[in-house]
Protein backbone atom coordinates (compact mmCIF):
# COMPACT_ATOMS: atom_id res chain seq x y z
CA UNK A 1 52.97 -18.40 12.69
CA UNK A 2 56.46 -17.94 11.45
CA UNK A 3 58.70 -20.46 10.62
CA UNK A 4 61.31 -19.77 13.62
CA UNK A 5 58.51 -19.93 16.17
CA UNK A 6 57.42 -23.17 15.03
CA UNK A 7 60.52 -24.98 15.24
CA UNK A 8 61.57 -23.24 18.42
CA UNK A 9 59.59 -22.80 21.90
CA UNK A 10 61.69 -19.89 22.58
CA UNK A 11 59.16 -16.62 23.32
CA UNK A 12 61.05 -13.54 21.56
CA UNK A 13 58.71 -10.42 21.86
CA UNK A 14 59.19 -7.89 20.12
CA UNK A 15 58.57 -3.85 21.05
CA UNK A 16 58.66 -0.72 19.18
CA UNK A 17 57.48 2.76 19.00
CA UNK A 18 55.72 3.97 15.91
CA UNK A 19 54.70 7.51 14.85
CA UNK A 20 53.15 7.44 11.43
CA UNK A 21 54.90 4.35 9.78
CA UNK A 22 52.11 2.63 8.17
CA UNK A 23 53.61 1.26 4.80
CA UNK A 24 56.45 -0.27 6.52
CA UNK A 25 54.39 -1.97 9.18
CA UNK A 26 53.28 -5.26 7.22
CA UNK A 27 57.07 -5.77 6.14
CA UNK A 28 58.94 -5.23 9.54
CA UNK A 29 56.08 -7.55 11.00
CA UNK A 30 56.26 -10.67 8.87
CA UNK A 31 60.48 -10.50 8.76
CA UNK A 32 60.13 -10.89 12.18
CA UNK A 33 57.74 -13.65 12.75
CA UNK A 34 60.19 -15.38 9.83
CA UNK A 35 63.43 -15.06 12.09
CA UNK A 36 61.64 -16.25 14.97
CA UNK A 37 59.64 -13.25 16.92
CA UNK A 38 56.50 -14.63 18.52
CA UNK A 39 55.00 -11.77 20.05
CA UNK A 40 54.57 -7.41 19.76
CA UNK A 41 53.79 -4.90 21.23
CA UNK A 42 53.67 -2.04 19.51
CA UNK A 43 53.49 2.07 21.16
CA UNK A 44 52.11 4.58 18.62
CA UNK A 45 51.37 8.15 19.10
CA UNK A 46 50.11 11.36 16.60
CA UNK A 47 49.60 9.43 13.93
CA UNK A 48 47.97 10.61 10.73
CA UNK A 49 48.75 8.09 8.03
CA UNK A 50 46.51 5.35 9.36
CA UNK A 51 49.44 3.57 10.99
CA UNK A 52 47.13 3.34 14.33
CA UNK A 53 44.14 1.93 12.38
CA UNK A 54 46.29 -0.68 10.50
CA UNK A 55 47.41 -1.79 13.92
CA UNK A 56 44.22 -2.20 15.68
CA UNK A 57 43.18 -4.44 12.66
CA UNK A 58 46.10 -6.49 13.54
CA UNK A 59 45.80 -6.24 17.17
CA UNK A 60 42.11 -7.53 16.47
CA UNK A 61 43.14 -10.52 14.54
CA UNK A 62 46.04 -11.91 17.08
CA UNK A 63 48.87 -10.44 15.20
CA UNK A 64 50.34 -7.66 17.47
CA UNK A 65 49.09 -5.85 21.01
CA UNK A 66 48.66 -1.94 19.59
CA UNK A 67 48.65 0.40 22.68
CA UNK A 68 48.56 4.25 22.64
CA UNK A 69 52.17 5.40 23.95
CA UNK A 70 51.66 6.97 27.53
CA UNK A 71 53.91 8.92 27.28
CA UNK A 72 52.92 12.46 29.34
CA UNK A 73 55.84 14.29 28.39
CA UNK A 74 58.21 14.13 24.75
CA UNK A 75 60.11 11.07 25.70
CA UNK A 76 57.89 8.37 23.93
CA UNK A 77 60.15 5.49 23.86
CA UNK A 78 61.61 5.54 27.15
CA UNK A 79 58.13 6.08 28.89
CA UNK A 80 56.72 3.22 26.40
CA UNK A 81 59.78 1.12 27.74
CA UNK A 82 58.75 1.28 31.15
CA UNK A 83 55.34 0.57 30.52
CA UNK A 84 56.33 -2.74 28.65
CA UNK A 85 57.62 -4.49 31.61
CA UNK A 86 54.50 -5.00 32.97
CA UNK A 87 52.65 -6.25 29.96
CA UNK A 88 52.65 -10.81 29.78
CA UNK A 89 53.70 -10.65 26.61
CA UNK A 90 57.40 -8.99 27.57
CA UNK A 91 57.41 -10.40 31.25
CA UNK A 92 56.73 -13.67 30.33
CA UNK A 93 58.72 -13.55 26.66
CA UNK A 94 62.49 -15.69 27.42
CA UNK A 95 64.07 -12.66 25.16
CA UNK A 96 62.93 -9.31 24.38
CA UNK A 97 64.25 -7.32 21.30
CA UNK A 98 63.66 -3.56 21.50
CA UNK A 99 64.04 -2.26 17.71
CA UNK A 100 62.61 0.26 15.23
CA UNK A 101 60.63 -0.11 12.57
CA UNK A 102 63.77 0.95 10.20
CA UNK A 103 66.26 -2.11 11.63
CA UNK A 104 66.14 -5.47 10.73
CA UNK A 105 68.01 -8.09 12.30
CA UNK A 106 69.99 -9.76 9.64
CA UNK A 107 70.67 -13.33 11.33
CA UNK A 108 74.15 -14.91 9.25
CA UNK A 109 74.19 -18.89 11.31
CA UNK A 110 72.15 -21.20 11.38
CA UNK A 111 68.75 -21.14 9.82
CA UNK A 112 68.53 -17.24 10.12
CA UNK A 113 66.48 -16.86 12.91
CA UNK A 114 67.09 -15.60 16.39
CA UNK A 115 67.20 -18.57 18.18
CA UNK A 116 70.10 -19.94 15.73
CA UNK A 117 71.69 -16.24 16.50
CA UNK A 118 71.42 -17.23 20.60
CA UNK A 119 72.86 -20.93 20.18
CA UNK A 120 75.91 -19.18 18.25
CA UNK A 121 76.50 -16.61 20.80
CA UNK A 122 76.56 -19.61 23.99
CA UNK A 123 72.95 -18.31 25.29
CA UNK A 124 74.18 -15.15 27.12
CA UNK A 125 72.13 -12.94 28.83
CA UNK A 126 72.07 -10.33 26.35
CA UNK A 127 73.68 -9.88 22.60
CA UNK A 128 74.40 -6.45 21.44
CA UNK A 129 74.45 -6.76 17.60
CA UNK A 130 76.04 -3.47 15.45
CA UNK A 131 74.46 -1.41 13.14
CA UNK A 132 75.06 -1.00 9.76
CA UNK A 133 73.43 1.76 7.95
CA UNK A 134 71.97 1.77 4.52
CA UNK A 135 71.95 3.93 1.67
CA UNK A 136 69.44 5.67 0.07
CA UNK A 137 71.25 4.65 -3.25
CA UNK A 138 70.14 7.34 -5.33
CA UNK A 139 66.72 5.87 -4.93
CA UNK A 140 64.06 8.92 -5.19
CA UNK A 141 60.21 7.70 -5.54
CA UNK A 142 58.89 5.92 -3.18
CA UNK A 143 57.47 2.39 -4.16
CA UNK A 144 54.83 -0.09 -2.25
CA UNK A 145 57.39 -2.68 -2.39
CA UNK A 146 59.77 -4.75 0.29
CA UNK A 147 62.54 -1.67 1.55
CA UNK A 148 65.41 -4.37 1.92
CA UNK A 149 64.99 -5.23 -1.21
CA UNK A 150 65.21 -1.70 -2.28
CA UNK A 151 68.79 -0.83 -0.51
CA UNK A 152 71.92 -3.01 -0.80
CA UNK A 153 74.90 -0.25 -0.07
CA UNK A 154 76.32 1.09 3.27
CA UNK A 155 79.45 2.34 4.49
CA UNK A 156 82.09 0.22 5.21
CA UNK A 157 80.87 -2.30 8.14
CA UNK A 158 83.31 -1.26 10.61
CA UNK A 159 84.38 2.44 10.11
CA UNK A 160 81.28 4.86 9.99
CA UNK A 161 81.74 8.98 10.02
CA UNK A 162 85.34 8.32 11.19
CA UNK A 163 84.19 5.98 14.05
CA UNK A 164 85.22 2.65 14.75
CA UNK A 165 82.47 2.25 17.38
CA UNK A 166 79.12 2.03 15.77
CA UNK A 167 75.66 2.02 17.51
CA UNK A 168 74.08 -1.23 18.48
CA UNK A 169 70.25 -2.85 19.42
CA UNK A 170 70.18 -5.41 21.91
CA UNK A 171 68.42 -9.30 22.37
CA UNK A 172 67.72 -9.00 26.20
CA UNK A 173 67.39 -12.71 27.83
CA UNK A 174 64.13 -12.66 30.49
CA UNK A 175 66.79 -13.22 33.64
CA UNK A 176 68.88 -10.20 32.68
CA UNK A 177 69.14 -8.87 36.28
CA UNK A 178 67.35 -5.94 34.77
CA UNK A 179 66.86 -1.75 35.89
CA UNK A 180 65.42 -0.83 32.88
CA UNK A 181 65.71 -1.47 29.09
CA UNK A 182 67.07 1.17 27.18
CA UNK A 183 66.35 1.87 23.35
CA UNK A 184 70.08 0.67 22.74
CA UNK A 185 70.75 -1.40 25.38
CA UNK A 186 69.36 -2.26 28.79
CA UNK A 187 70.83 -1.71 32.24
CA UNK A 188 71.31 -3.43 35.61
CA UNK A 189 72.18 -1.67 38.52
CA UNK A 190 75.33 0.53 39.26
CA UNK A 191 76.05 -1.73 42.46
CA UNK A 192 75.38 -4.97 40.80
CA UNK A 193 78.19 -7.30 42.01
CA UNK A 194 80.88 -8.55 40.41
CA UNK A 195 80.05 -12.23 40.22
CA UNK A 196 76.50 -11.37 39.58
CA UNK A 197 76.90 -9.08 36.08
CA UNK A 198 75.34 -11.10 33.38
CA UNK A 199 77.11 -12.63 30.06
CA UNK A 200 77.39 -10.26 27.31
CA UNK A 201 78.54 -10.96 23.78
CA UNK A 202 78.39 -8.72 20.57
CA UNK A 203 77.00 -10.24 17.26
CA UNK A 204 79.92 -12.59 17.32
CA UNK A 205 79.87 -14.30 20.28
CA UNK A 206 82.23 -12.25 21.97
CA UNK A 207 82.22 -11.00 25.20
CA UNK A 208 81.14 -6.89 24.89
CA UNK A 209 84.00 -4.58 25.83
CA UNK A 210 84.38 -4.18 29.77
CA UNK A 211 83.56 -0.15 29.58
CA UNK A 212 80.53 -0.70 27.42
CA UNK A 213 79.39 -3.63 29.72
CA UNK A 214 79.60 -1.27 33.00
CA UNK A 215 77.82 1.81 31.12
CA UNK A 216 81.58 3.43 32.14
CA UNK A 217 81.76 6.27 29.42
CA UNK A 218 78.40 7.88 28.68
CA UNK A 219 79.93 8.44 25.31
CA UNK A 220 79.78 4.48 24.70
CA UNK A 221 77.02 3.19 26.29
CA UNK A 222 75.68 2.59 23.39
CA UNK A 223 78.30 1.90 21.26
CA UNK A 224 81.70 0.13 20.83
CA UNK A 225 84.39 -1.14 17.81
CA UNK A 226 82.37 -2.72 14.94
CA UNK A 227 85.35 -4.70 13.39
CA UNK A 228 84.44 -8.33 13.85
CA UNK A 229 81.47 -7.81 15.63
CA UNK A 230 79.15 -9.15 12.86
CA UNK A 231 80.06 -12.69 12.15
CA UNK A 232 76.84 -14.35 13.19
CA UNK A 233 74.42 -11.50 12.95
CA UNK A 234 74.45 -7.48 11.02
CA UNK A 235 71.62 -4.89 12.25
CA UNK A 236 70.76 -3.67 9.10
CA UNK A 237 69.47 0.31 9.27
CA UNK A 238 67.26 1.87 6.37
CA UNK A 239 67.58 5.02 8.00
CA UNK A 240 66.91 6.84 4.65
CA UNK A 241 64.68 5.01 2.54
CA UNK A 242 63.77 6.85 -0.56
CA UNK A 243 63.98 10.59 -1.25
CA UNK A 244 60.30 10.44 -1.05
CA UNK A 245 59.86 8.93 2.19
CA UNK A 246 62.58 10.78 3.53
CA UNK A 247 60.85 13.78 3.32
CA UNK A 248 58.49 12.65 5.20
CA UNK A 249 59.70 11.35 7.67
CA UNK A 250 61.49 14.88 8.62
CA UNK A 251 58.30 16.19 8.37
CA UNK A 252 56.96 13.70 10.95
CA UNK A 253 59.53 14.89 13.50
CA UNK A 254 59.58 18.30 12.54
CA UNK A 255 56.43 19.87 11.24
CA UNK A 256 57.33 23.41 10.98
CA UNK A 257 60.25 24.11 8.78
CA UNK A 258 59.33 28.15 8.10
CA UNK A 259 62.65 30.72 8.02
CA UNK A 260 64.51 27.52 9.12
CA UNK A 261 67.77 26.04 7.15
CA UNK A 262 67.52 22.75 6.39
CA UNK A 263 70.55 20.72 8.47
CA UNK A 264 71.29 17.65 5.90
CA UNK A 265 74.37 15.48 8.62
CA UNK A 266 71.71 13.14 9.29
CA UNK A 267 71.34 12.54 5.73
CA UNK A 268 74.87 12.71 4.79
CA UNK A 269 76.22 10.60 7.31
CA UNK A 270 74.14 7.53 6.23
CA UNK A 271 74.15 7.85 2.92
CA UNK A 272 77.93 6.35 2.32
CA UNK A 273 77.33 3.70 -0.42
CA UNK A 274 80.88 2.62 -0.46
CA UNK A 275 80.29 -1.41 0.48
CA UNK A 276 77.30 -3.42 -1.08
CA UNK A 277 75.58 -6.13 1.38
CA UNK A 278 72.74 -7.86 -0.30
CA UNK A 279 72.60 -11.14 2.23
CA UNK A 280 69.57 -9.89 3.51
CA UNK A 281 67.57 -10.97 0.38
CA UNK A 282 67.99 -14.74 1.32
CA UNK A 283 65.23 -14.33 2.94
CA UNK A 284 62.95 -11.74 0.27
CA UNK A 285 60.79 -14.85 -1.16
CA UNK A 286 59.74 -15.99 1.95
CA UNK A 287 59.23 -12.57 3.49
CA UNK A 288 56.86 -11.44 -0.28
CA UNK A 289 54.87 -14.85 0.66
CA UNK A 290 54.34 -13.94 4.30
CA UNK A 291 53.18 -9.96 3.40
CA UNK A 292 51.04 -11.30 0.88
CA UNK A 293 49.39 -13.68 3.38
CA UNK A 294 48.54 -10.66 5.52
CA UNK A 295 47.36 -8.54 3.08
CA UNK A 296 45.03 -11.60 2.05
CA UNK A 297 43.16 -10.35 4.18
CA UNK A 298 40.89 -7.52 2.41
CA UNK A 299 40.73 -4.96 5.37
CA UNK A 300 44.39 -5.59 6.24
CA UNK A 301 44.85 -4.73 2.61
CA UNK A 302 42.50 -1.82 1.83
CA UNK A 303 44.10 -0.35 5.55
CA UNK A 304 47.72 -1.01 4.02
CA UNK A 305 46.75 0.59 0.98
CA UNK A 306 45.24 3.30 2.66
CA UNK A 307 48.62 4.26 4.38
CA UNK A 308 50.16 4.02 1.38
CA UNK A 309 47.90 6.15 -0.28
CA UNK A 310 48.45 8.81 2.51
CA UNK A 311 52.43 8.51 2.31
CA UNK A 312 52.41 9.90 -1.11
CA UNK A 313 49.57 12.16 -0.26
CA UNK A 314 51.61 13.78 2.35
CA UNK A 315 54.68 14.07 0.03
CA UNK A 316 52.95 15.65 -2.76
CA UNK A 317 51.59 18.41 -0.03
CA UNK A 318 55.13 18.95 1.27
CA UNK A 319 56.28 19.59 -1.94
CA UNK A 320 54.14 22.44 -2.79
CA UNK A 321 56.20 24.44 -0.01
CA UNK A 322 58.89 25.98 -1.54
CA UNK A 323 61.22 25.07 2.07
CA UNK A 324 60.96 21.33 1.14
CA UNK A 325 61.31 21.34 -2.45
CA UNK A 326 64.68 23.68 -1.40
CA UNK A 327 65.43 20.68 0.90
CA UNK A 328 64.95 17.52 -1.86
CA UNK A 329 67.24 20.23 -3.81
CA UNK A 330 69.82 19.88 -1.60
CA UNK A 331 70.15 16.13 -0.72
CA UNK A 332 70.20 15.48 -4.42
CA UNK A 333 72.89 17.51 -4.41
CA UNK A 334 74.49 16.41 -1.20
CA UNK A 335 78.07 14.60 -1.53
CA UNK A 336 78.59 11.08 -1.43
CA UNK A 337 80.65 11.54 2.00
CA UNK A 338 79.84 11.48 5.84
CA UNK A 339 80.97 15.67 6.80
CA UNK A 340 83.17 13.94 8.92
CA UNK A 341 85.13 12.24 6.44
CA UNK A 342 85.22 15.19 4.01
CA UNK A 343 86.85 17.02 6.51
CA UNK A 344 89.58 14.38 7.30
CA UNK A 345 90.86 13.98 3.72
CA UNK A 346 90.23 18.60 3.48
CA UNK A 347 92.38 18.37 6.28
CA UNK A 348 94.80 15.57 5.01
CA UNK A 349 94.85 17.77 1.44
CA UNK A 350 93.62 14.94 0.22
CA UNK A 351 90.51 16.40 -1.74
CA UNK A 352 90.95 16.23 -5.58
């Protein structure tokens, strides 16, 4: 069990959706259970990197609850979010932290963990903590080893693409008077009273902005100013990874790239190394210790392994089509700027 469940009988469950993330799994699992997560449940669908059979080894052994997503349409994680209410593990959790397998929760007070990050914040109802996104930082091959120890640059923490709002993830407390959870955020009804809407802060301990908190402006319901919003707790977002795994993963949402141009603004606009962040690594010997304890295990292992194996296996096929070795071409070659700050400073006359 992880150190922040011991020392705490706060239930935090964890849920996420997973298509095809096997040689991430082992790390996002055991930072978790070290900051304080209990419990997961974990959706995956279409996988064919041995992500599913990795999880029903851990499912078997008390680690996780794997579940196919039931999803009968294309939208996975909101039909996966609906099924987790009913499941004990997320009804009967005290908080529930919806989150991909990218974002870690990078807890500042305390002793790191999530029940420090609650105590800081007063024990609202729900915190909303901000994303900041991470940098590939030039790094190309892809390597079996911890990702946040791998990426330490980002944009700067409270202006990204020429926004001030930035996304955010939110720590949902079990009496949220709860509609539904979102991926970003959840929701209570439209005709909630008043008196009754439940305490909100950001990742300082602040109460979220009014607008944000009402789901006012569709624009920012998911979303509001950064600056000062990360004192007690940063969600840190390896969006990219490495060049290899990049690839990949673009594959895994789009698997048919013929007489198509490759769009690189997703790429672009989180690859701003201009700030360096490297708190994250307080917690990289404890978090080796814990993956090593799982893979101490020889089928855990020889299954993580196995994904691994299938990761680069995928990325040396993909790069025997002309269309993706075009597109590594290209983000190589990509400039060190979000498009939308390029433009300001063409616009500005700025550029040099």
């Amino acid at each position: 069990m992880a150190p922040g469940a011991e020392q705490s009988e706060t239930r935090i469950t964890a849920v996420t959706c997973v298509k095809n993330e096997g040689p991430f799994l082992l790390e996002w699992i055991a930072y978790h259970r070290l900051i304080g997560v209990n419990d997961f449940l974990i959706y995956s669908n279409d996988c064919s990197d041995g992500t599913d059979a990795l999880l029903d080894a851990l499912d078997r052994r008390g680690v996780l609850r794997h579940l196919p997503n039931p999803a009968q349409g294309r939208n996975y994680q909101m039909e996966a979010l609906r099924d987790a209410r009913r499941h004990e593990i997320v009804a009967g959790a005290d908080w529930v932290w919806i989150a991909d397998v990218d974002e870690f929760l990078n807890i500042h007070v305390g002793d790191h963990t999530i029940p420090a990050l609650i105590a800081a914040c007063g024990d609202p109802a729900a915190i909303s903590v901000t994303f900041q996104f991470f940098a590939n930082g030039g790094v190309e091959r892809f390597a079996d080893q911890p990702v946040i120890s791998q990426f330490a640059r980002s944009h700067n923490p409270d202006l990204w693409c020429g926004e001030f709002a930035i996304e955010v993830k939110t720590l949902v407390r079990n009496d949220f008077p709860l509609q539904y959870y979102g991926a970003h955020r959840p929701f209570f009804r439209g005709n909630l009273a008043a008196d009754k809407r439940p305490r909100w802060t950001d990742g300082s301990g602040r109460e979220v902005p009014h607008r944000f908190l009402v789901a006012a402006n569709p624009r920012r319901i998911r979303r509001f100013p950064a600056r000062g919003a990360r004192d007690f707790a940063t969600l840190n977002h390896y969006a990219l990874r490495s060049l290899d795994s990049y690839l990949v993963k673009n594959d895994r949402g789009d698997v048919n790239r013929e007489n198509r141009a490759f769009d690189d603004t997703y790429w672009r606009e989180r690859n701003d190394a201009a700030h360096e962040d490297r708190s994250i690594l307080r917690h990289l010997p404890a978090l080796k210790a814990a993956m090593a304890q799982l893979r101490g295990d020889p089928e855990i292992d020889a299954l993580h392994r196995d994904c691994v194996a299938r990761h680069r296996a995928r990325r040396d096929a993909l790069l025997r089509d002309p269309a993706y070795r075009d597109m590594r071409t290209q983000l190589r070659k990509a400039g060190p700027l979000p498009p939308q700050e390029e433009a300001l400073i063409a616009t500005l006359g700025l550029a040099t």
